[in-house]
Each structure stands twice: as C-alpha cells, then as structure tokens.
C-alpha atoms as a PDB file:
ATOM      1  CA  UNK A   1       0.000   0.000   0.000  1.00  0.00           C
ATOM      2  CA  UNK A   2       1.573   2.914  -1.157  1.00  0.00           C
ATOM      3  CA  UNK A   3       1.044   6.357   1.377  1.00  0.00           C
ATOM      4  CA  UNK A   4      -0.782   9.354   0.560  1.00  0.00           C
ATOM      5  CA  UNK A   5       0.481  12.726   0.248  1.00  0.00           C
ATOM      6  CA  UNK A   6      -1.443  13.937   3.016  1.00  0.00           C
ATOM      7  CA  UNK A   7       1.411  11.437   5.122  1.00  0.00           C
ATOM      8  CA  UNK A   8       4.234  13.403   3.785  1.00  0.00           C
ATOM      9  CA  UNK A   9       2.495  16.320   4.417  1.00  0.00           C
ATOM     10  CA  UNK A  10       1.768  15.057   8.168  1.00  0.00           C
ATOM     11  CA  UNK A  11       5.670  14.153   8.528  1.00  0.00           C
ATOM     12  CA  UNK A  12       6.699  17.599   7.339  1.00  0.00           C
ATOM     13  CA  UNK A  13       4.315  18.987   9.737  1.00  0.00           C
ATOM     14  CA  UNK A  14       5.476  17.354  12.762  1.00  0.00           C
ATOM     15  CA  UNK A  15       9.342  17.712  12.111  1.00  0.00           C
ATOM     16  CA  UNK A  16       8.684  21.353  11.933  1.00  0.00           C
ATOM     17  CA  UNK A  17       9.546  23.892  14.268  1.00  0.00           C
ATOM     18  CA  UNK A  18       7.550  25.215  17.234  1.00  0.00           C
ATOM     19  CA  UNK A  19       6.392  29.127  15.754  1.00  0.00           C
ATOM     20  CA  UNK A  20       8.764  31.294  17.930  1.00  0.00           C
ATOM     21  CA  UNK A  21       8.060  34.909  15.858  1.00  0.00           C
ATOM     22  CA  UNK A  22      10.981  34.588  13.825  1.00  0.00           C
ATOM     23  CA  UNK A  23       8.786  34.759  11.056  1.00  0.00           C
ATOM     24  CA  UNK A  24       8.128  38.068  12.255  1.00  0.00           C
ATOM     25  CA  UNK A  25      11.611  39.105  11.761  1.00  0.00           C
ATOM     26  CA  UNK A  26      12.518  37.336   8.401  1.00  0.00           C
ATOM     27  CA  UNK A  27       9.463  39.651   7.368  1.00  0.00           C
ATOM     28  CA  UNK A  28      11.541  42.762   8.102  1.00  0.00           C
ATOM     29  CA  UNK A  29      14.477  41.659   6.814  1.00  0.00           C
ATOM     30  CA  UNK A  30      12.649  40.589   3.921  1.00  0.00           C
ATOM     31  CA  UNK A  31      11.398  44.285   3.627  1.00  0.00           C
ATOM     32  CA  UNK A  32      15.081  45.728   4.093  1.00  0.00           C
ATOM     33  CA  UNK A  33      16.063  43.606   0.967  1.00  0.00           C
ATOM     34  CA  UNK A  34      13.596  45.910  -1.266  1.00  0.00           C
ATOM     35  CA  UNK A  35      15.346  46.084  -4.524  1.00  0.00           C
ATOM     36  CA  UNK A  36      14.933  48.650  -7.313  1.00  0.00           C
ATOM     37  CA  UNK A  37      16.506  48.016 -10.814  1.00  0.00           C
ATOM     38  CA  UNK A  38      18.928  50.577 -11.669  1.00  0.00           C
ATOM     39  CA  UNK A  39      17.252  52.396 -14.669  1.00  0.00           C
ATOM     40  CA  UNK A  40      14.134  52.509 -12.419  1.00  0.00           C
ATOM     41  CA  UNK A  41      16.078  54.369  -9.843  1.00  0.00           C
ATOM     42  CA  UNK A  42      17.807  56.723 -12.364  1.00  0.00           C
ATOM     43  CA  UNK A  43      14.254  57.645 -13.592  1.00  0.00           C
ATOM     44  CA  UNK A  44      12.739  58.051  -9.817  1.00  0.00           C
ATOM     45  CA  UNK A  45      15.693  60.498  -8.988  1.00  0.00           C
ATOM     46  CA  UNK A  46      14.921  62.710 -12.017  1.00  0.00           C
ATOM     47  CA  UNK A  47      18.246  62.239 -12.970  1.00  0.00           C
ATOM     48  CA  UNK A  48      16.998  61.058 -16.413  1.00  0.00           C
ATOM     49  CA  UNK A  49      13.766  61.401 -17.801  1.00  0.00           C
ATOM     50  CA  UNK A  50      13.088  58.031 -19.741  1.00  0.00           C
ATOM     51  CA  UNK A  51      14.427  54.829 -19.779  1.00  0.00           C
ATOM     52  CA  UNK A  52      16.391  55.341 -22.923  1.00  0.00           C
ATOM     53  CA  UNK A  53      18.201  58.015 -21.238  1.00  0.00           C
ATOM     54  CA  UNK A  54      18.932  55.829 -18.616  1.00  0.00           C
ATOM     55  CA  UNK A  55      19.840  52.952 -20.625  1.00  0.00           C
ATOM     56  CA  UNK A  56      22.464  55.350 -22.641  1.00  0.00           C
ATOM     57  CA  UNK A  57      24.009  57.147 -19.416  1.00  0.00           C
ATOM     58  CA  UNK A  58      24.425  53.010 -17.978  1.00  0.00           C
ATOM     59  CA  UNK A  59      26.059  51.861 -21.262  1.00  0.00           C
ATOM     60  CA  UNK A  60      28.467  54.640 -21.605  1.00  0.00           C
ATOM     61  CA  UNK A  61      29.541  53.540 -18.471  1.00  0.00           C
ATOM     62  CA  UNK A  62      28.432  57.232 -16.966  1.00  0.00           C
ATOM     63  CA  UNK A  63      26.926  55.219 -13.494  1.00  0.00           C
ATOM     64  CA  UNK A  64      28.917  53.608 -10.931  1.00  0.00           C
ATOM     65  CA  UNK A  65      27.278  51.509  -8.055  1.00  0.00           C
ATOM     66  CA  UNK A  66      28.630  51.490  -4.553  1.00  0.00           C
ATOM     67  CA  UNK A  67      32.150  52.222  -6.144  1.00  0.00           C
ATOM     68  CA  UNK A  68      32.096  50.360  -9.331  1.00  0.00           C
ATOM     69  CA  UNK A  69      31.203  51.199 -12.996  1.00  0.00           C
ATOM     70  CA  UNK A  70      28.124  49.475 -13.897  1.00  0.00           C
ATOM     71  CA  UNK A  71      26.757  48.870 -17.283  1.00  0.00           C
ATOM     72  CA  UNK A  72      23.706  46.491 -16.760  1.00  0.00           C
ATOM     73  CA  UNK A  73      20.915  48.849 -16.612  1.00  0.00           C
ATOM     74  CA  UNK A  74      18.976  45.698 -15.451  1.00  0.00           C
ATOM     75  CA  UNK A  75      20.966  45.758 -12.375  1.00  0.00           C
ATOM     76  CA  UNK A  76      19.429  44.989  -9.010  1.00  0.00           C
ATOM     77  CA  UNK A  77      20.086  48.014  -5.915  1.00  0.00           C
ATOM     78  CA  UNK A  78      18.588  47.263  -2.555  1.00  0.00           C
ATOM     79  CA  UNK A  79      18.486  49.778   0.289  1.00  0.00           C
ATOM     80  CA  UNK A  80      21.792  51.435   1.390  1.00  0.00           C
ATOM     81  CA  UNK A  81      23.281  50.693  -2.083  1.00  0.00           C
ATOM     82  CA  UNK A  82      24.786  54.223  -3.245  1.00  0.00           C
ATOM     83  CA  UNK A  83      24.545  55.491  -7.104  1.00  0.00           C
ATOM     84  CA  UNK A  84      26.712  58.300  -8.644  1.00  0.00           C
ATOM     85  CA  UNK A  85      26.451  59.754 -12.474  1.00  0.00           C
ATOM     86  CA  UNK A  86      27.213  62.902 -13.459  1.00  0.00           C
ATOM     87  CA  UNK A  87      28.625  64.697 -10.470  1.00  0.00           C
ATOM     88  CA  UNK A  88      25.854  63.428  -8.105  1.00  0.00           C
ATOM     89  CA  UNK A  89      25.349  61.194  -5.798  1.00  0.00           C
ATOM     90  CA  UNK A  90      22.404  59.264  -4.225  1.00  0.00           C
ATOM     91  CA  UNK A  91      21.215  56.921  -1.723  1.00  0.00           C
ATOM     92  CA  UNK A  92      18.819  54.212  -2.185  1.00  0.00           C
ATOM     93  CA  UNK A  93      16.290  54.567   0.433  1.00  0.00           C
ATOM     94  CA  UNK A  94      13.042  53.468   1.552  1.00  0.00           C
ATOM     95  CA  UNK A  95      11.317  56.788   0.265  1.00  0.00           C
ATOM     96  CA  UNK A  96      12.142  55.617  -3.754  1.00  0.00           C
ATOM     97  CA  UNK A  97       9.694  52.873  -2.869  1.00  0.00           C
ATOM     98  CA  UNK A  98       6.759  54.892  -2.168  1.00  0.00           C
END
C-alpha cells in the first residue's frame, strides 16, 4: 500500500519547528532587501527622464554603483546601495519605494 500525500504532508508537519516569531523578523528583513533596478532608480531620482536616457548614461559607463562602474541597466540596488552619475550622488532609500 503505497502512502498518501497527506502522510508526507503530516511528517513535514510534525518535524517542523515550534512558531517562535521569527517569522516576524525574516518579514523585516525581507522588507530591508527591497530592490529597485537601476534604470528605475535613475528615472525616480529625475536624474533622467526616460528609460532610454537611462539605458544610454548606464552603457556609456556614466553610473557607478557602490564604487564600481556598472553597465547592466537591469541591475538589481537594494536599500543602502549608493549610485553616482554625473557629479551626483544618491542613496537608495526606503522613500524611492513609495
């Protein structure tokens, strides 16, 4: 006789975890990993007004990230990450998420 899946499903419940609110947490660090791609942010700092713009200023090699010349305009920033082009120089923060 071959078992169910609702006996796996059983097993996996019992072999998990007591619910101690870490959850809880995970969820905020989950938020502080928001991530914005880097054309998006270029546009939502008015540094550039479309995403052609942006994608020309990235490819030229005009934007660095945290340091670094970056040329993927598809590139992922999360909060804290910092962006400079053209003389100027931003923060990723919460407040280009709302």
């Amino acid at each position: 006789m071959s078992a169910s899946p609702f006996d796996f499903n059983d097993r996996a419940a019992q072999n998990r975890e007591p619910n101690t609110g870490a959850e809880d947490a995970g969820a905020s660090a989950e938020a502080s990993r928001q991530m914005m791609r880097l054309d998006d942010f270029l546009k939502r700092a008015g540094w550039v007004g479309t995403g052609g713009q942006a994608k020309v200023w990235i490819q030229d090699g005009q934007v660095s990230v945290n340091g670094v010349v970056e040329t993927r305009r598809r590139k992922q920033l999360f909060l804290g990450d910092v962006v400079e082009a053209m003389g100027q120089r931003l923060v990723l923060e919460r407040l280009f998420f709302d």
